[in-house]
Protein backbone atom coordinates (compact mmCIF):
# COMPACT_ATOMS: atom_id res chain seq x y z
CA UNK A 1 0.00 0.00 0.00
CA UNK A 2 1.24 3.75 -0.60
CA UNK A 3 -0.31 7.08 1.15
CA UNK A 4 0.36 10.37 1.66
CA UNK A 5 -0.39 12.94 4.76
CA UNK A 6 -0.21 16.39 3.63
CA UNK A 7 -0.04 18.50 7.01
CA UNK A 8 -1.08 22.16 6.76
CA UNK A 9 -0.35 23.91 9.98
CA UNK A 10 0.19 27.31 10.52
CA UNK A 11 1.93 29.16 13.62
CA UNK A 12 2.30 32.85 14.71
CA UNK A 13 5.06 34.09 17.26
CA UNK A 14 4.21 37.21 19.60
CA UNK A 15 6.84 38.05 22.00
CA UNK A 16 5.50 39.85 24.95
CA UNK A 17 8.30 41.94 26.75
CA UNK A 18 8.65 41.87 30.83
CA UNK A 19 7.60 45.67 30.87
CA UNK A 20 3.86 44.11 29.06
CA UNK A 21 4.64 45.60 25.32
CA UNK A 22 4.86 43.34 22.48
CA UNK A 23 6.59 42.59 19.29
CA UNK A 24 5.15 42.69 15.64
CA UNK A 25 3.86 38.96 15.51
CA UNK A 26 6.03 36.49 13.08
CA UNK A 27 3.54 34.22 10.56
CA UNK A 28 5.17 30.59 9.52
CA UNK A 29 3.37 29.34 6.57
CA UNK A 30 3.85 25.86 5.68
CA UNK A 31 5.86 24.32 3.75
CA UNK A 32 3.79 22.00 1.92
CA UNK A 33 5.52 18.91 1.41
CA UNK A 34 3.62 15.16 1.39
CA UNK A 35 4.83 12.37 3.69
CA UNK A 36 4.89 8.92 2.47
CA UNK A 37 4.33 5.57 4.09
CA UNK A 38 4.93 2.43 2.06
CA UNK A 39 3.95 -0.71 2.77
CA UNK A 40 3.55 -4.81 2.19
CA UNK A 41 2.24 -7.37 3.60
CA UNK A 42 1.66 -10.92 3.25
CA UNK A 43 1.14 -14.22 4.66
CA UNK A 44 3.55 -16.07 2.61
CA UNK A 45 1.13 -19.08 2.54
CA UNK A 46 1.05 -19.79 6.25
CA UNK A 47 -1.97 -20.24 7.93
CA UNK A 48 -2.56 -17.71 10.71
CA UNK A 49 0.62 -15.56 10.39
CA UNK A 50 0.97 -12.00 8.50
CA UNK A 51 4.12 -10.44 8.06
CA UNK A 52 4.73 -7.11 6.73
CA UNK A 53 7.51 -4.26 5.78
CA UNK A 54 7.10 -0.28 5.71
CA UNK A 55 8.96 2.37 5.15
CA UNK A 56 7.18 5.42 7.15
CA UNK A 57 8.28 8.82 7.62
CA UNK A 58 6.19 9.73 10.91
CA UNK A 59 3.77 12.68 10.60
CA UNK A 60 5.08 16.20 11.45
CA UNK A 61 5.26 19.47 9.97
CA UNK A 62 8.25 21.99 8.33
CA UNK A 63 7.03 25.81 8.94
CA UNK A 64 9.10 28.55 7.19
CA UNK A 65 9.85 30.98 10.04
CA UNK A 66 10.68 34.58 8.40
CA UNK A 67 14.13 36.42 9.68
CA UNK A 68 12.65 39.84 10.06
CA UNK A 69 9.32 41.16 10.57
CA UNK A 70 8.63 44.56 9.32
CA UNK A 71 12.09 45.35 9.00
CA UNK A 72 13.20 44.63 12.52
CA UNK A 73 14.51 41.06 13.74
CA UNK A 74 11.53 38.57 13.86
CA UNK A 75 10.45 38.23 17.59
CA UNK A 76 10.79 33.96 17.39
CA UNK A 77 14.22 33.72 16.77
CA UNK A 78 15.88 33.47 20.83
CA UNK A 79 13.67 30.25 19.95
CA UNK A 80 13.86 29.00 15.89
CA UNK A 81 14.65 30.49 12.83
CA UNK A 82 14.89 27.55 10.50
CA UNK A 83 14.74 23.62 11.36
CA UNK A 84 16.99 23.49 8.28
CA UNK A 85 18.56 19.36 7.82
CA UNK A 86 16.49 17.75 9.62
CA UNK A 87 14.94 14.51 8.45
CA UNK A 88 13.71 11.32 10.19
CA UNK A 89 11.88 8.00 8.74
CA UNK A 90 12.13 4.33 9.90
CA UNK A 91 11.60 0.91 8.24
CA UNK A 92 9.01 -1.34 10.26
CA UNK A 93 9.70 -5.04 9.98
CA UNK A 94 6.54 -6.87 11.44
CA UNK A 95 4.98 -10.04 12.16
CA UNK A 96 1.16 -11.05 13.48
CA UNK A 97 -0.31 -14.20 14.71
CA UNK A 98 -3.80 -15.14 15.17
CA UNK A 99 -3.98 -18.24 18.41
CA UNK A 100 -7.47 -18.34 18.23
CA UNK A 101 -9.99 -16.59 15.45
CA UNK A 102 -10.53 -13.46 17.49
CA UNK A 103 -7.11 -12.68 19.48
CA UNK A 104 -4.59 -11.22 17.32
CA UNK A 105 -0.88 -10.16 18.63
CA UNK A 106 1.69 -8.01 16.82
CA UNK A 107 5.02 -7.02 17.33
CA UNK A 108 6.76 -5.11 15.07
CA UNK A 109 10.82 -3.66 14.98
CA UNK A 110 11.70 0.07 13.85
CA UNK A 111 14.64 1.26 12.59
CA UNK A 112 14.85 4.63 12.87
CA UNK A 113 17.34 7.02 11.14
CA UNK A 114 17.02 10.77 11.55
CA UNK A 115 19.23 14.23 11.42
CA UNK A 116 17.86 17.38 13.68
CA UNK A 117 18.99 19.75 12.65
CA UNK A 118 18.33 24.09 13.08
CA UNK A 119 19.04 27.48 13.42
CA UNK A 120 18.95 29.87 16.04
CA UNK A 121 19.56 33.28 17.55
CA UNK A 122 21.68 34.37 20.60
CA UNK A 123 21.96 37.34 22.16
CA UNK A 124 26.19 38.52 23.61
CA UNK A 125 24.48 41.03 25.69
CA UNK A 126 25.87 40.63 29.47
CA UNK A 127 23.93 43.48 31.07
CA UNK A 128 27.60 45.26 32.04
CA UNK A 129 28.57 46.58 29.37
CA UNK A 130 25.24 46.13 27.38
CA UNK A 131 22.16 47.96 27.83
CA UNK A 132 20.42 46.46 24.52
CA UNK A 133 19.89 43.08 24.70
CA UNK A 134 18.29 43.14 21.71
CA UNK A 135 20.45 45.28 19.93
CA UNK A 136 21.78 43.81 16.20
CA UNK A 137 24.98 44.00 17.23
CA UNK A 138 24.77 41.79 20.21
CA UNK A 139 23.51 39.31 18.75
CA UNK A 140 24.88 35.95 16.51
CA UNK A 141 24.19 32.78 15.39
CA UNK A 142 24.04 29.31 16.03
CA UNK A 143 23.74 26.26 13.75
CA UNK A 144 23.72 22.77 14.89
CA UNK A 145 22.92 19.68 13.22
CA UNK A 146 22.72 16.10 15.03
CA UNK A 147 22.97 13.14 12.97
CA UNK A 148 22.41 10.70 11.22
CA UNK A 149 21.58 8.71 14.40
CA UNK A 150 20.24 5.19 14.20
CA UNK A 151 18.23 3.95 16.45
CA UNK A 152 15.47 0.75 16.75
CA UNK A 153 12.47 0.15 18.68
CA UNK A 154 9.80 -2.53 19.01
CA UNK A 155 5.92 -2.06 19.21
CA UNK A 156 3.83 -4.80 20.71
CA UNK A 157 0.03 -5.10 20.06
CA UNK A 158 -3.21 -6.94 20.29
CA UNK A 159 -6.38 -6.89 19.13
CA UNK A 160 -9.47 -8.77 20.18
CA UNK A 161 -12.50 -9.10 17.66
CA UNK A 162 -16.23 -9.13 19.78
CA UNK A 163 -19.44 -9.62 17.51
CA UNK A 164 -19.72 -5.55 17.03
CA UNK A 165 -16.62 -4.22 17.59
CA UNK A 166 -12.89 -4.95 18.12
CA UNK A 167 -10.80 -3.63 20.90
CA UNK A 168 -6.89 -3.35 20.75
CA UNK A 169 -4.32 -1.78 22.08
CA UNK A 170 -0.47 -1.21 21.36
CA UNK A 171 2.89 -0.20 23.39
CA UNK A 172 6.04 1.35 22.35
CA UNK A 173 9.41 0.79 23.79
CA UNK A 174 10.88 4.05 24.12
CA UNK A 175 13.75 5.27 22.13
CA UNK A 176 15.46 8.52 21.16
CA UNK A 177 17.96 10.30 18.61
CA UNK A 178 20.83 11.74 20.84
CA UNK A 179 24.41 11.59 20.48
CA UNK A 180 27.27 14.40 19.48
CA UNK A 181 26.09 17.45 17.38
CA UNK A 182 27.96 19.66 15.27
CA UNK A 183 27.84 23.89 16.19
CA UNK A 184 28.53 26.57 14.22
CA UNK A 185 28.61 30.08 16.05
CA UNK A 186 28.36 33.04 14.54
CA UNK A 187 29.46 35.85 16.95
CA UNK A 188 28.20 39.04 16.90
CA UNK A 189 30.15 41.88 15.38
């Protein structure tokens, strides 16, 4: 089987100051671009068994965050400017047996491969010498980008079939991308 999820989300960014002003509010429109799964199963003949193998890039959403906002820094960027390099999808090896004709139990393993990776803002000011924290030329940079990290998990499941409905019920074993990320700084002038 083949699909695709098209997610349209859209975010705004106010930044409201300690003294209760705000900043001009930064739009993200998406960036439109469908996620796959692929899929295919079988039972290879045997009588009570399914097996099945996917390649699924897990539902999320890219926004395009702007650098400025009416001429003047945009107020999200202490936070993100750009999630630029970053990628994740897994491939899902599964199997399914059926004990009796209404219990069904699944596990299935996920290999996971994914890069994070972004773009931020930071602000030099140290309050001494600086009186603008805000100021352009306080502030820099910061790229990092993490990856590519492997990783694999298993899901376990079940599913019970009554006369009018079924009832089921699945767990994840808990996983994460981590390891040693690459910075680039960009100091202020």
């Amino acid at each position: 089987s083949f699909d695709l999820t098209m997610p349209l989300a859209r975010a705004s960014f106010t930044r409201f100051m300690p003294d209760g002003t705000s900043s001009a509010t930064a739009h993200a429109p998406p960036n439109v671009v469908p996620i796959p799964t692929i899929a295919y199963s079988d039972d290879f003949g045997l009588k009570r068994w399914g097996f099945g193998v996917g390649i699924i890039v897990p539902p999320a959403y890219s926004l395009g965050w702007p650098s400025e906002v009416n001429g003047q820094p945009a107020p999200q960027r202490y936070s993100i400017l750009n999630a630029n390099g970053s990628v994740i999808g897994s491939l899902s090896l599964a199997a399914a047996y059926r004990p009796i004709d209404r219990l069904s139990l699944g596990v299935s393993l996920y290999i996971t491969s994914g890069r994070v990776g972004g773009e931020v803002a930071v602000s030099a000011c140290d309050y001494a010498f600086c009186s603008q924290p805000e100021g352009r030329e306080w502030e820099g940079r910061t790229k990092f980008l993490l990856g590519t990290v492997v990783t694999a998990t298993a899901v376990f499941g079940a599913r019970y079939d009554f006369d009018r409905f079924r009832i089921g019920g699945s767990v994840q074993i808990r996983s994460r991308l981590g390891g040693d990320a690459q910075f680039d700084v960009r100091l202020p002038d």
